[in-house]
N, C-alpha and C. Protein backbone atom coordinates (compact mmCIF):
# COMPACT_ATOMS: atom_id res chain seq x y z
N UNK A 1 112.21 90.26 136.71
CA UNK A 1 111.82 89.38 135.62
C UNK A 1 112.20 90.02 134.28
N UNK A 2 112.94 89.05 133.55
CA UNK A 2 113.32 89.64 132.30
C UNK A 2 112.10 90.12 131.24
N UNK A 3 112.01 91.37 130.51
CA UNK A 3 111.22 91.61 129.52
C UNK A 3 111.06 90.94 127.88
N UNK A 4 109.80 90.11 128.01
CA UNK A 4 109.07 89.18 126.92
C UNK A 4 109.46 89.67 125.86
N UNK A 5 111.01 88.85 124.97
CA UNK A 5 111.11 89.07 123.79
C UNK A 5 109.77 88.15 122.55
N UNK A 6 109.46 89.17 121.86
CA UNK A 6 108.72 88.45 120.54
C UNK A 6 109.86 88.93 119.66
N UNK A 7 109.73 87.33 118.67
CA UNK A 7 110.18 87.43 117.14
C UNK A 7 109.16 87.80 116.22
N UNK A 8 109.67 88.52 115.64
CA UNK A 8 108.21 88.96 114.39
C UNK A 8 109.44 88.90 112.91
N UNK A 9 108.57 88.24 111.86
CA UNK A 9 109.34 88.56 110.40
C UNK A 9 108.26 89.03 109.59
N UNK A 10 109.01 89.62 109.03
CA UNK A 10 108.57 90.22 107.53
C UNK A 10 108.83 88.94 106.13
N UNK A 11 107.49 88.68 105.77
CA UNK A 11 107.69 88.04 104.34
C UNK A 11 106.77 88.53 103.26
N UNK A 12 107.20 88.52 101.94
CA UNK A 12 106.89 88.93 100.76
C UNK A 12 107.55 89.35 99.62
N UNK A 13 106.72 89.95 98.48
CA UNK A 13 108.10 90.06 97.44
C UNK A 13 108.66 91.50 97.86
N UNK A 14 109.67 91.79 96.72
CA UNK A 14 110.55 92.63 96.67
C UNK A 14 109.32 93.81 96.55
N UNK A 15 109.56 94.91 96.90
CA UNK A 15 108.98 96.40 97.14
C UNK A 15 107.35 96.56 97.52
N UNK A 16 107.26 95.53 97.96
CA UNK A 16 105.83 95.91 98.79
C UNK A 16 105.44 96.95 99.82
N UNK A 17 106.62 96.90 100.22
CA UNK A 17 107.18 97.87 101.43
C UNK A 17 106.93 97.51 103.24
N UNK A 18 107.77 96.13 103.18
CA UNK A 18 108.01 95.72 104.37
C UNK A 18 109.17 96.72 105.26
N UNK A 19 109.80 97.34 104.76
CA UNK A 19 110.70 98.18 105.33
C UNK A 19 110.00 99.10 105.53
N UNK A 20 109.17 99.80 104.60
CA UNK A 20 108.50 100.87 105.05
C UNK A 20 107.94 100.90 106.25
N UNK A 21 106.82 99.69 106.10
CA UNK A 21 106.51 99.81 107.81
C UNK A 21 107.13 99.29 108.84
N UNK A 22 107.94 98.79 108.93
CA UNK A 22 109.00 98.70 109.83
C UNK A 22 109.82 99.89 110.04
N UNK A 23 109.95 100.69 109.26
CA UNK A 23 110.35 102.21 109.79
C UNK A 23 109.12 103.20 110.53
N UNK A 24 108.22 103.12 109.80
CA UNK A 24 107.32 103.54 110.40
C UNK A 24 106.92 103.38 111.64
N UNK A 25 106.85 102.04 111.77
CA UNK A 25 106.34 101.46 113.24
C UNK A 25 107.72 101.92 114.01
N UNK A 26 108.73 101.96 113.59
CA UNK A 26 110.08 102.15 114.44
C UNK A 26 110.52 103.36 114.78
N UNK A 27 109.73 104.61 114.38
CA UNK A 27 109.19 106.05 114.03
C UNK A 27 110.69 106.87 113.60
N UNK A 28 110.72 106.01 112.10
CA UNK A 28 111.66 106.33 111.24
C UNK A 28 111.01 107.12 110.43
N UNK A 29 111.45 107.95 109.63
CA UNK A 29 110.63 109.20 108.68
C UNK A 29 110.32 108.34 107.64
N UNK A 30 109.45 108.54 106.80
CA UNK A 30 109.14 107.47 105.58
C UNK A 30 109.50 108.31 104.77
N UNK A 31 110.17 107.40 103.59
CA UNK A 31 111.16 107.66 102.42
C UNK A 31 110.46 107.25 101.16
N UNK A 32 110.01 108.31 99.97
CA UNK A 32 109.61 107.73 99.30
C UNK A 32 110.56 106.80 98.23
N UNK A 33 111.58 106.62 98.63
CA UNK A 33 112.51 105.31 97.72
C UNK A 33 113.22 105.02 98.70
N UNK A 34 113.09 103.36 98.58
CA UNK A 34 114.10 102.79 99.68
C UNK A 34 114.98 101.86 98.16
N UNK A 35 115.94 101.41 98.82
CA UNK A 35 117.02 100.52 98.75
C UNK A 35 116.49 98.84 99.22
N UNK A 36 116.39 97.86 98.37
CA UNK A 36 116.07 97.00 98.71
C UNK A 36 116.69 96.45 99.93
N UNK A 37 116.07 95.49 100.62
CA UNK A 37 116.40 94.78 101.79
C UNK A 37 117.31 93.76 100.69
N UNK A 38 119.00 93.69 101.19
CA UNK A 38 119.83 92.69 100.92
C UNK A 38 119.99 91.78 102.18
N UNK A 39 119.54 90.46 101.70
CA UNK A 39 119.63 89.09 102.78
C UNK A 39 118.46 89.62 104.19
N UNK A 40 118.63 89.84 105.02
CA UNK A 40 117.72 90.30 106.31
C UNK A 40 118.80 91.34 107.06
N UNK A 41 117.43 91.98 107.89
CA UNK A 41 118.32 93.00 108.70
C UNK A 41 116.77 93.08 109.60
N UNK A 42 117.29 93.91 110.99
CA UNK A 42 116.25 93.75 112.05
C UNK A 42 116.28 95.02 112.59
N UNK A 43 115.19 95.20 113.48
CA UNK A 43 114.99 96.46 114.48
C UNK A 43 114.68 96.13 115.39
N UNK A 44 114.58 96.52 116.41
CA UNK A 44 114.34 95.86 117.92
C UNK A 44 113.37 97.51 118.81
N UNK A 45 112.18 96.74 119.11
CA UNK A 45 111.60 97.89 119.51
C UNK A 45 110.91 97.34 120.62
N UNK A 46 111.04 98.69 121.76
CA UNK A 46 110.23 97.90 122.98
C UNK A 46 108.10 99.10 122.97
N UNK A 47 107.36 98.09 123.26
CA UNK A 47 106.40 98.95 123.40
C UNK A 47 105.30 98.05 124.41
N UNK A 48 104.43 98.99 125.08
CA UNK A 48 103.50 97.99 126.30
C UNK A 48 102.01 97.88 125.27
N UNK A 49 102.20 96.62 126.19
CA UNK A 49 100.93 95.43 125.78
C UNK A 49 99.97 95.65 127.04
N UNK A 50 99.19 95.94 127.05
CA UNK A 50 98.08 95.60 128.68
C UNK A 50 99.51 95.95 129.83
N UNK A 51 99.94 96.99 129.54
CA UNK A 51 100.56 97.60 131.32
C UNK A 51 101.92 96.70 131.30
N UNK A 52 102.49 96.09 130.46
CA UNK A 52 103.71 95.58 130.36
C UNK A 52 104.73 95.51 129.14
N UNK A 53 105.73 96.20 129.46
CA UNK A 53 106.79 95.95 128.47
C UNK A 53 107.08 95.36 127.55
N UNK A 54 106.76 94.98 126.19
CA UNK A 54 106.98 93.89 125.83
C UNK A 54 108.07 94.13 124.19
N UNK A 55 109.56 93.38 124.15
CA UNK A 55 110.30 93.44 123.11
C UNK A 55 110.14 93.10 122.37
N UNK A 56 110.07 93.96 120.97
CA UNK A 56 109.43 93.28 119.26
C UNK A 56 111.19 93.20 118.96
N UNK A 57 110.97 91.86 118.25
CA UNK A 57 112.42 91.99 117.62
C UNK A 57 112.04 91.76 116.54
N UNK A 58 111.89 92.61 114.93
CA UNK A 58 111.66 92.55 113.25
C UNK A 58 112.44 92.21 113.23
N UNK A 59 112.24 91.34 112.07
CA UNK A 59 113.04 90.68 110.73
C UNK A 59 112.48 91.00 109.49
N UNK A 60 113.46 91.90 108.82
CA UNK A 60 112.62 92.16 107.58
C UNK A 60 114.05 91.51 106.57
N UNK A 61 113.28 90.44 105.87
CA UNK A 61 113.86 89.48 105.30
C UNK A 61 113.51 90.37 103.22
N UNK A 62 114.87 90.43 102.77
CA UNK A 62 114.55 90.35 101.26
C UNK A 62 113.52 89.97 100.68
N UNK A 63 112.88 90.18 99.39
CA UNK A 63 112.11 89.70 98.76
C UNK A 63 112.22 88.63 97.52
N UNK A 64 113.84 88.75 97.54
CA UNK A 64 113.70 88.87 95.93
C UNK A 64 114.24 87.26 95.84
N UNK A 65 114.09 86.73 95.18
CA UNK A 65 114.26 85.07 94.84
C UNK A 65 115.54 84.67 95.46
N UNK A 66 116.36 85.60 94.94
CA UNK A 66 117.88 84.67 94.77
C UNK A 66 118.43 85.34 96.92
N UNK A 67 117.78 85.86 97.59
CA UNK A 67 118.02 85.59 98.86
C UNK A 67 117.28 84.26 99.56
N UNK A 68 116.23 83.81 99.07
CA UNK A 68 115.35 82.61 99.27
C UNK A 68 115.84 82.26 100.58
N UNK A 69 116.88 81.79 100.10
CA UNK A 69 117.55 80.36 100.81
C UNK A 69 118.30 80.99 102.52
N UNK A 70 118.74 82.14 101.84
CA UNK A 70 118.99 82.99 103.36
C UNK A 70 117.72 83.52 104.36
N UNK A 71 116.76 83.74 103.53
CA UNK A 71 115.60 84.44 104.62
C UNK A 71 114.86 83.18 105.23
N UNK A 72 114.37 82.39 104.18
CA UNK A 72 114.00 81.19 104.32
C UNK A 72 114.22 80.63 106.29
N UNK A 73 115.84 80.63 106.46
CA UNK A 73 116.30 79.93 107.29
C UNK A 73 115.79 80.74 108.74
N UNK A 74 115.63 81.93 108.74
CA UNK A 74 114.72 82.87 109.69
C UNK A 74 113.75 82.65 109.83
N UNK A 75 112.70 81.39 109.13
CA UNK A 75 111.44 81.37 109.67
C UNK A 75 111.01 80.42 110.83
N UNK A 76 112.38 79.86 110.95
CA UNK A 76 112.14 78.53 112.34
C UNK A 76 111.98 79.66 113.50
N UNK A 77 113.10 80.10 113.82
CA UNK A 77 112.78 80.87 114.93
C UNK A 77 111.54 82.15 115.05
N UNK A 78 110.82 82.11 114.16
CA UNK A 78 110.00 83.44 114.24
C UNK A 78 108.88 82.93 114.74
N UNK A 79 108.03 83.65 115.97
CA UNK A 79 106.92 83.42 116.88
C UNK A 79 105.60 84.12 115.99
N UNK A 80 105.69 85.09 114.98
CA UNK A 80 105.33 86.12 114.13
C UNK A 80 105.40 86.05 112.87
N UNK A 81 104.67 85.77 111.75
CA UNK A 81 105.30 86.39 110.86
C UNK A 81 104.24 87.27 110.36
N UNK A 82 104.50 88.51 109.46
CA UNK A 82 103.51 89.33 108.70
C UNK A 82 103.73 89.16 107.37
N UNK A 83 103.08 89.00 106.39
CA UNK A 83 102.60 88.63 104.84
C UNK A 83 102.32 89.80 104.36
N UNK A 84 103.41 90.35 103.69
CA UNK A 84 102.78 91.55 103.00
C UNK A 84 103.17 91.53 101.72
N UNK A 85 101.38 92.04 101.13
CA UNK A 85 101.80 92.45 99.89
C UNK A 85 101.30 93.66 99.37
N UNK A 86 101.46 94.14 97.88
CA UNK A 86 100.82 95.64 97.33
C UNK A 86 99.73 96.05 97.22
N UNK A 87 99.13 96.70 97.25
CA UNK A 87 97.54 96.77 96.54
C UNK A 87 97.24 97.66 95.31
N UNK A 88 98.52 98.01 94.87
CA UNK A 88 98.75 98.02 93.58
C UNK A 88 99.35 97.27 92.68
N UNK A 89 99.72 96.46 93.13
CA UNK A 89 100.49 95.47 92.36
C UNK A 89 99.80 94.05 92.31
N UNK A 90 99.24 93.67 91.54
CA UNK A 90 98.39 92.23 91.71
C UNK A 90 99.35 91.20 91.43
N UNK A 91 100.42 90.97 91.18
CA UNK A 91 101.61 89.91 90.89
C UNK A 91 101.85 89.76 92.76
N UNK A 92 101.98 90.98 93.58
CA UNK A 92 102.43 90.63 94.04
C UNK A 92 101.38 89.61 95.51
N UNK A 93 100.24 89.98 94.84
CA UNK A 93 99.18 89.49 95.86
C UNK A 93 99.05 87.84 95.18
N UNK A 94 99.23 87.80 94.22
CA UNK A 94 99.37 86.20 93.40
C UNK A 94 100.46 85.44 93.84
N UNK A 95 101.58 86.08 94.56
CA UNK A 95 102.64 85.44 95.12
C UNK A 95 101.88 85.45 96.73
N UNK A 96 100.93 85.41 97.02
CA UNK A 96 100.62 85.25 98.80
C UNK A 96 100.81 83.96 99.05
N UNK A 97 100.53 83.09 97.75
CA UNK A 97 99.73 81.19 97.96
C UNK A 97 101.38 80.66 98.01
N UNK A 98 102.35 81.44 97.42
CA UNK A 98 104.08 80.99 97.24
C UNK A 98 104.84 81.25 98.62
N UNK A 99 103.97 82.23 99.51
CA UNK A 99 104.55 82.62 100.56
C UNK A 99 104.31 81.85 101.66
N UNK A 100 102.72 81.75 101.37
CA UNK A 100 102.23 80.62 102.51
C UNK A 100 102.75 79.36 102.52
N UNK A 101 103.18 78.27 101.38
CA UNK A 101 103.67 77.36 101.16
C UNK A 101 104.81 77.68 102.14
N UNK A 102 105.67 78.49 101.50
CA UNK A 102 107.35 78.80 102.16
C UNK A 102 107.30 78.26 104.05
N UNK A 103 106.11 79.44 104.19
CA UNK A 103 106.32 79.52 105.57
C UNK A 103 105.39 78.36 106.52
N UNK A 104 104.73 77.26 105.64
CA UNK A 104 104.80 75.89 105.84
C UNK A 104 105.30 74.91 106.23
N UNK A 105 105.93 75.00 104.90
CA UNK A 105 107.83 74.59 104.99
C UNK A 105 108.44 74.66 105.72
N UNK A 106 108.73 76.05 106.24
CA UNK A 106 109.75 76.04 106.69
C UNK A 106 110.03 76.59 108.52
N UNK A 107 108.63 77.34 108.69
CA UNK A 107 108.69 78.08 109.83
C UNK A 107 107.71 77.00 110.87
N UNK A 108 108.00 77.50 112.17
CA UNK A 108 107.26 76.21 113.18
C UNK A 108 105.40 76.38 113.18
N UNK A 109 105.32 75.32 113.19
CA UNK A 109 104.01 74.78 113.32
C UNK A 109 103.12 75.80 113.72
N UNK A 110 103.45 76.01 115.02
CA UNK A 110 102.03 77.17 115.55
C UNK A 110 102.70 78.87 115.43
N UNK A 111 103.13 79.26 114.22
CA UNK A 111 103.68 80.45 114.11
C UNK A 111 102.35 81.03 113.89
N UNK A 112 102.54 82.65 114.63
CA UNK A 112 101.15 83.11 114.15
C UNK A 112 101.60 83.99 112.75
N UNK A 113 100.40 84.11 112.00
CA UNK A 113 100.93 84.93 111.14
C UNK A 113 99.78 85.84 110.94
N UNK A 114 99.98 87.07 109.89
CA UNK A 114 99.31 87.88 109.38
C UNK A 114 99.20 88.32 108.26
N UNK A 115 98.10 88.79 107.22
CA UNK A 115 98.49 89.09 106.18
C UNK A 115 98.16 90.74 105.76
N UNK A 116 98.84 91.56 105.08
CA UNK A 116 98.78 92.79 105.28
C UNK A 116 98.88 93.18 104.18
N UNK A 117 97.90 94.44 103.73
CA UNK A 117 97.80 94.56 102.15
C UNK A 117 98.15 95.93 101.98
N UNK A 118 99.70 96.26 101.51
CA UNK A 118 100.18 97.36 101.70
C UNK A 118 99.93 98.61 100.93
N UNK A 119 99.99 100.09 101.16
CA UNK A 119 99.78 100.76 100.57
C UNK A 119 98.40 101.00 100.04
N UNK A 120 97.10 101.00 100.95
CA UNK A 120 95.93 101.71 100.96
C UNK A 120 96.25 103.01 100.54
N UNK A 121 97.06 103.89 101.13
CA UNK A 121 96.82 105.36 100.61
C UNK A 121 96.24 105.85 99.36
N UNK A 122 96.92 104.70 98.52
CA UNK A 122 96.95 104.53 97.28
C UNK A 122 95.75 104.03 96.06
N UNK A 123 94.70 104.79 96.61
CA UNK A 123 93.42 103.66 96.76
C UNK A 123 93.33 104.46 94.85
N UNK A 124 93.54 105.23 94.12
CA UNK A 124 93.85 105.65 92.75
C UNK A 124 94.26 104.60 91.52
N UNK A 125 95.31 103.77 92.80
CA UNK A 125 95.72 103.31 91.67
C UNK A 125 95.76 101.43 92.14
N UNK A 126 94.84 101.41 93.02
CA UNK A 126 94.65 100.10 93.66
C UNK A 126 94.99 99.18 92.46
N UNK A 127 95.21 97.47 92.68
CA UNK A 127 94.82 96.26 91.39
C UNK A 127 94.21 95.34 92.34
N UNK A 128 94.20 95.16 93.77
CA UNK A 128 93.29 94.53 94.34
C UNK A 128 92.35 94.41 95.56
N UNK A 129 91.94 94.33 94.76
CA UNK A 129 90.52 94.72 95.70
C UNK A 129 90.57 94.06 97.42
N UNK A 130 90.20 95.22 98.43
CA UNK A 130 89.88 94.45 100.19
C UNK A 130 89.37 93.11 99.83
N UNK A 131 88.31 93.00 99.28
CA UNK A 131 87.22 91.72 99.61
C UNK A 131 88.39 90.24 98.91
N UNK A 132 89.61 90.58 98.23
CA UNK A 132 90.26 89.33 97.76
C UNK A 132 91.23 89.43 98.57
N UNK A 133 91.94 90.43 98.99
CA UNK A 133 92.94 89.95 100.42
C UNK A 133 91.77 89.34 101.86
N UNK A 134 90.80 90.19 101.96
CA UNK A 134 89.60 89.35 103.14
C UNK A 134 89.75 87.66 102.85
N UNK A 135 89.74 87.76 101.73
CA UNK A 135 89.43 86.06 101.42
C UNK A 135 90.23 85.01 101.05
N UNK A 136 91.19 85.56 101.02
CA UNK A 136 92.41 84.91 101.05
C UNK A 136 93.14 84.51 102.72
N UNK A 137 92.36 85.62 103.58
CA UNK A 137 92.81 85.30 105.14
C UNK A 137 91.64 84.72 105.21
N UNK A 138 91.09 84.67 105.34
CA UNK A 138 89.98 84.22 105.52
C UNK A 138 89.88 82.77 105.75
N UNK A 139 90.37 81.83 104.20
CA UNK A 139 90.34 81.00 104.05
C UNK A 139 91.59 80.21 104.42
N UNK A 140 92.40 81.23 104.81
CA UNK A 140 94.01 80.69 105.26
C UNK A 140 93.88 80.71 107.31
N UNK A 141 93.08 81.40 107.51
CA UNK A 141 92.50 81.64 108.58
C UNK A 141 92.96 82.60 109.02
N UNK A 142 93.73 83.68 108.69
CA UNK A 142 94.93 84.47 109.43
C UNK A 142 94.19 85.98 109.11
N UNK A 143 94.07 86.27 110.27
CA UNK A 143 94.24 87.52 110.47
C UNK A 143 94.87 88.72 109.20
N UNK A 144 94.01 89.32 108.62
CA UNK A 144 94.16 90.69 107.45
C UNK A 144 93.77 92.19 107.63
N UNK A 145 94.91 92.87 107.25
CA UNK A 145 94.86 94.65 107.37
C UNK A 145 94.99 95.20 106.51
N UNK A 146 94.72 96.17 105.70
CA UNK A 146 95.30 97.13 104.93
C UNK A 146 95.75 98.29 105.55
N UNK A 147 97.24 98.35 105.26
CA UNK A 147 98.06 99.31 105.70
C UNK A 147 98.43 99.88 105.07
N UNK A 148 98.99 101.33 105.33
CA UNK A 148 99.86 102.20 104.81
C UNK A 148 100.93 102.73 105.85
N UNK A 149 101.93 102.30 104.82
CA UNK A 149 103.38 102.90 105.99
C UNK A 149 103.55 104.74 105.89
N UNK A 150 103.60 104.86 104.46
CA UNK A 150 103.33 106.07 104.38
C UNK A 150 102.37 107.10 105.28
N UNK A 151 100.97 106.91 105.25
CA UNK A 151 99.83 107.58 105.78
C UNK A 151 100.04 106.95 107.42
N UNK A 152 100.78 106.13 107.37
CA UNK A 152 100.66 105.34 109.09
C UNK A 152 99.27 104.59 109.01
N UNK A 153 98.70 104.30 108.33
CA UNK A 153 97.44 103.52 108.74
C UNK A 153 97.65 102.18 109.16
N UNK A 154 97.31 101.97 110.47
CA UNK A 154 97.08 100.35 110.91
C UNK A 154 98.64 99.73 111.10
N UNK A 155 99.54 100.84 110.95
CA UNK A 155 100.83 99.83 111.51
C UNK A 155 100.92 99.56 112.94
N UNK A 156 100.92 100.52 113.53
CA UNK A 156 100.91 100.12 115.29
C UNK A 156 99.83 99.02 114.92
N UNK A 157 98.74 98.87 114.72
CA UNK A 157 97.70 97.97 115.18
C UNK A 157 98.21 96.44 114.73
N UNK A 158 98.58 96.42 113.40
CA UNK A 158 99.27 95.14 112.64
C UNK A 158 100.12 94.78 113.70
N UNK A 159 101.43 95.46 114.49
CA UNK A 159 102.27 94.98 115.18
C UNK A 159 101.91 94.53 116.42
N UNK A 160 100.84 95.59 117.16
CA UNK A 160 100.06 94.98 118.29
C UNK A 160 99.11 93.64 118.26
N UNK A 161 97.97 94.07 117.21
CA UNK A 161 97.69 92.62 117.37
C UNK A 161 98.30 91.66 116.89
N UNK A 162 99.12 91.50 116.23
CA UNK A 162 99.97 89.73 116.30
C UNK A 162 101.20 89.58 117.35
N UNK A 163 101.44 90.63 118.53
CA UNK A 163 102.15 90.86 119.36
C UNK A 163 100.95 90.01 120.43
N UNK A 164 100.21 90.74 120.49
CA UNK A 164 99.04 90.06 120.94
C UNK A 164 98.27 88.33 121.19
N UNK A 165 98.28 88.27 119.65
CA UNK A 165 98.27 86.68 119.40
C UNK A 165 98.95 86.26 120.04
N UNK A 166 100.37 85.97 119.75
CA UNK A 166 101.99 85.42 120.27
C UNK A 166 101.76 85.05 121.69
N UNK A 167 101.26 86.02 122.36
CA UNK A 167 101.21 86.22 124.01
C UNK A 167 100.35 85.34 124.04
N UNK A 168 99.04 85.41 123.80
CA UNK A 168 97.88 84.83 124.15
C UNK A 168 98.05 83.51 124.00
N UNK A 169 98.77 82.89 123.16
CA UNK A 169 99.29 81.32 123.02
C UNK A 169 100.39 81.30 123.64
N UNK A 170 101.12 81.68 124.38
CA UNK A 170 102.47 81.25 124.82
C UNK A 170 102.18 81.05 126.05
N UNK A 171 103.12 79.63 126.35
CA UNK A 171 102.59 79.29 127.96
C UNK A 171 103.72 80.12 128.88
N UNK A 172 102.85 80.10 130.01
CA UNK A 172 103.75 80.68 131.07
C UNK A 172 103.23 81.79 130.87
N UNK A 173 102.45 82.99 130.21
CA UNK A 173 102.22 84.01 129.99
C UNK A 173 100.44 84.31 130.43
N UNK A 174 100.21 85.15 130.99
CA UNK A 174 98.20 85.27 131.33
C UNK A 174 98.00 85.19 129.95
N UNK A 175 97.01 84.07 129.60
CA UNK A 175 96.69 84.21 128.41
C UNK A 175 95.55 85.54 127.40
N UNK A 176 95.46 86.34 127.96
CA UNK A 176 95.59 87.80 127.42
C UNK A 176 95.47 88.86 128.18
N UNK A 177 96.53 89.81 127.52
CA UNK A 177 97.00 91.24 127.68
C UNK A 177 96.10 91.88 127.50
N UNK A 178 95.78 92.73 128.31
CA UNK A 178 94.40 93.61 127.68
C UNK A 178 95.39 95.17 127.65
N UNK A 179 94.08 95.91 126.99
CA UNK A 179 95.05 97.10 126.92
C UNK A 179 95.60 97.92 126.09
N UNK A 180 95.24 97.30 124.70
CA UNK A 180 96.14 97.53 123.73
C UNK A 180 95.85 98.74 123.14
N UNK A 181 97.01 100.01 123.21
CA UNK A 181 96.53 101.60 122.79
C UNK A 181 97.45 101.29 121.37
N UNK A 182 96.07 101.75 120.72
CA UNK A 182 96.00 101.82 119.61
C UNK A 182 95.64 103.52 119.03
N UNK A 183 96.18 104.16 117.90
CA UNK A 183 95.78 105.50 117.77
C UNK A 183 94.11 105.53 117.18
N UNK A 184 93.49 106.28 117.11
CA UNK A 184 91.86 106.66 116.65
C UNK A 184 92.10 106.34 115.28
N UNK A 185 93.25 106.76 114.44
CA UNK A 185 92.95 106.76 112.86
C UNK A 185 92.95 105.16 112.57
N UNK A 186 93.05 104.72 113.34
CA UNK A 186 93.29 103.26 112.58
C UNK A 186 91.92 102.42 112.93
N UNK A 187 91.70 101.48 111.90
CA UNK A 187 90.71 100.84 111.94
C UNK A 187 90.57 99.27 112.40
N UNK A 188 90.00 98.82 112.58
CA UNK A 188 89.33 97.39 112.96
C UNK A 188 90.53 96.24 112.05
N UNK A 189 91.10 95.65 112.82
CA UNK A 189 91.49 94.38 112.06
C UNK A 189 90.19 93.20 111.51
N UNK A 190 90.43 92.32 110.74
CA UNK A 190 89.84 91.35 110.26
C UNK A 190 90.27 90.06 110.61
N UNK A 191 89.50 89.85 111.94
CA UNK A 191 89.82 88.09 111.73
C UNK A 191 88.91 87.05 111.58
N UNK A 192 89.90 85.65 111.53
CA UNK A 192 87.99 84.62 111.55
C UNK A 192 88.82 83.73 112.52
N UNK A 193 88.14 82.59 112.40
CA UNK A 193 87.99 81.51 113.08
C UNK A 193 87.67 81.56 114.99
């Protein structure tokens, strides 16, 4: 039996650091300056879910306006998407309500998504506060983390549980994987509904 590809994308603005954790999770060294993502580019990583194999294929799509129309077209096929934004940067957490629209628009109906509030390490120089990303998933219904690609906090877990989700709704599949090794430093996701 062939091994369960998932699509997962990356959406948000420019330098939130969707690449970051996508290197991270891909156990790429973290760089403190990257090179923006031009148009999309992907990684393909295999890791087990509950005792089975299962293929992540990322999409980490640009941020920046004038790719729009190219990343945009990556959200039909995505089973996944993750929402990330800064937690130093409050512009870029004000663009979450521009993202959600997008991926309305444009990506399929029962996509799961997540929203992820990047760069905890950084708690010095925070601009927004846990309790307004909480409530922003909250009320969007989706599943929220604060991560750091840098420190590694909560990336395996971000990728597992919406690896997770995906499965648990897809037919033809036991509707859940149990199992999921997760490291000690990481903490509790946030969901509702």
């Amino acid at each position: 039996m062939a091994m369960p590809l998932i699509s997962v994308l990356f959406a948000g603005d420019s330098g939130v650091g969707k690449t970051s954790i996508l290197n991270t999770f891909s156990d790429i060294r973290f760089k403190e300056a990257y090179i923006g993502t031009i148009g999309i580019d992907f990684k393909i990583k295999t890791v087990e879910l509950g005792g089975k194999k299962i293929k992540l294929q990322i999409w980490d799509t640009a941020g920046q306006e004038r790719f729009h129309t190219i990343t945009t077209s990556y959200y039909r096929g995505a089973m996944g998407i993750m929402l990330v934004y800064d937690i130093t940067a409050a512009k870029t957490f004000e663009n979450i309500s521009k993202w959600l629209r997008n991926i309305d628009e444009h990506a399929n109906e029962d996509v799961e998504k997540m929203i992820l509030g990047n760069k905890c390490d950084m708690e010095d120089k925070r601009q927004v506060p846990t309790s307004r990303g909480e409530s922003i998933a909250k009320e969007h219904c989706i599943p929220f983390l604060e991560t750091s690609a840098k420190a590694n906090i909560n990336v395996e877990r971000a990728f597992m549980d919406l690896a997770q989700a995906i499965l648990n709704k897809t037919p033809g599949r036991e509707t859940e994987v149990r199992g999921v090794n997760v490291s000690s430093q990481e903490t509790g996701s946030k969901k509702c509904c």
